[in-house]
Protein backbone atom coordinates (compact mmCIF):
# COMPACT_ATOMS: atom_id res chain seq x y z
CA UNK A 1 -7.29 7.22 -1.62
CA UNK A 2 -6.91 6.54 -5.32
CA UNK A 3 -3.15 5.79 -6.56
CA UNK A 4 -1.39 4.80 -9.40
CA UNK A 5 1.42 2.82 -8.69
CA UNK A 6 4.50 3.22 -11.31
CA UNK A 7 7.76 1.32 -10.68
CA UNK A 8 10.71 2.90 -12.15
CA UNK A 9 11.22 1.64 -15.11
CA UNK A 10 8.04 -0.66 -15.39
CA UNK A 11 4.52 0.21 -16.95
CA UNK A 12 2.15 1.64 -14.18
CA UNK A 13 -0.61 -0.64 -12.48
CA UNK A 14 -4.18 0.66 -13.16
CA UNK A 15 -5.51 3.58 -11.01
CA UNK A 16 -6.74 1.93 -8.08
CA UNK A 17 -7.98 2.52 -4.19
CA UNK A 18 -5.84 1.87 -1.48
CA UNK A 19 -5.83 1.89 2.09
CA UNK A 20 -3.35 2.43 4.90
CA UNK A 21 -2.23 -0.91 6.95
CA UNK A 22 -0.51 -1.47 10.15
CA UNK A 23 2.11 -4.36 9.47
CA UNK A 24 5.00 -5.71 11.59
CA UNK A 25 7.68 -4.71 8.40
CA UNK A 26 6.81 -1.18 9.60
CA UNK A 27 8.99 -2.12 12.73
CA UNK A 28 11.71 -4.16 10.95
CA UNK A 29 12.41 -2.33 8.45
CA UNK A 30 14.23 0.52 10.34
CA UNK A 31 16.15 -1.65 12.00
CA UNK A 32 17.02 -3.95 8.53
CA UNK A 33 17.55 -0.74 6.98
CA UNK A 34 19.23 1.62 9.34
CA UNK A 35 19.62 4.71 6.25
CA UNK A 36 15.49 4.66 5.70
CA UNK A 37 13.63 7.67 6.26
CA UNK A 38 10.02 6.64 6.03
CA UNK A 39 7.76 3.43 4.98
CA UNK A 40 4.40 3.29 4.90
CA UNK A 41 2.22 0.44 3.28
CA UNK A 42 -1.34 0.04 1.43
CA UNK A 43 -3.47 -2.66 0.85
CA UNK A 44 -5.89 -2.48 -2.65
CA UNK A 45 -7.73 -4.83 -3.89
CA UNK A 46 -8.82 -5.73 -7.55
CA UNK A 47 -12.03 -4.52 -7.58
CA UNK A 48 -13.82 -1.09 -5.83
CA UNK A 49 -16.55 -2.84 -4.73
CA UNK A 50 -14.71 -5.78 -2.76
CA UNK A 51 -12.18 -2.44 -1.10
CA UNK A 52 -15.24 -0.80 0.01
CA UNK A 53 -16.83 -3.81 1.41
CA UNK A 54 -13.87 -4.75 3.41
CA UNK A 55 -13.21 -0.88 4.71
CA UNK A 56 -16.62 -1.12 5.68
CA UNK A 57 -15.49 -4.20 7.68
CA UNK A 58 -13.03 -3.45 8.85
């Protein structure tokens, strides 16, 4: 999936690919944050080519 990230406030990050992780935060975070409705997090890398390699890896 193709993204562009854009902070509030901050100039957006180039358009890039990411890909859904499984991290322990996705755990702890409900319970650091009790008031959070949803998390989710991506991993991209700089380059396309080195993000398709490791999907293909992985």
């Amino acid at each position: 999936m193709d993204f562009t990230i854009a902070p509030p406030g901050r100039i957006p990050l180039r358009r890039r690919r990411f890909v859904l992780v499984d991290v322990p935060d996705l755990a702890l975070l409900p319970i650091a944050l009790p008031n959070l409705r949803s998390v989710f997090a991506r991993a991209g890398i700089e380059t396309r080519l080195q993000q398709q390699a490791l999907t293909a890896l992985a």
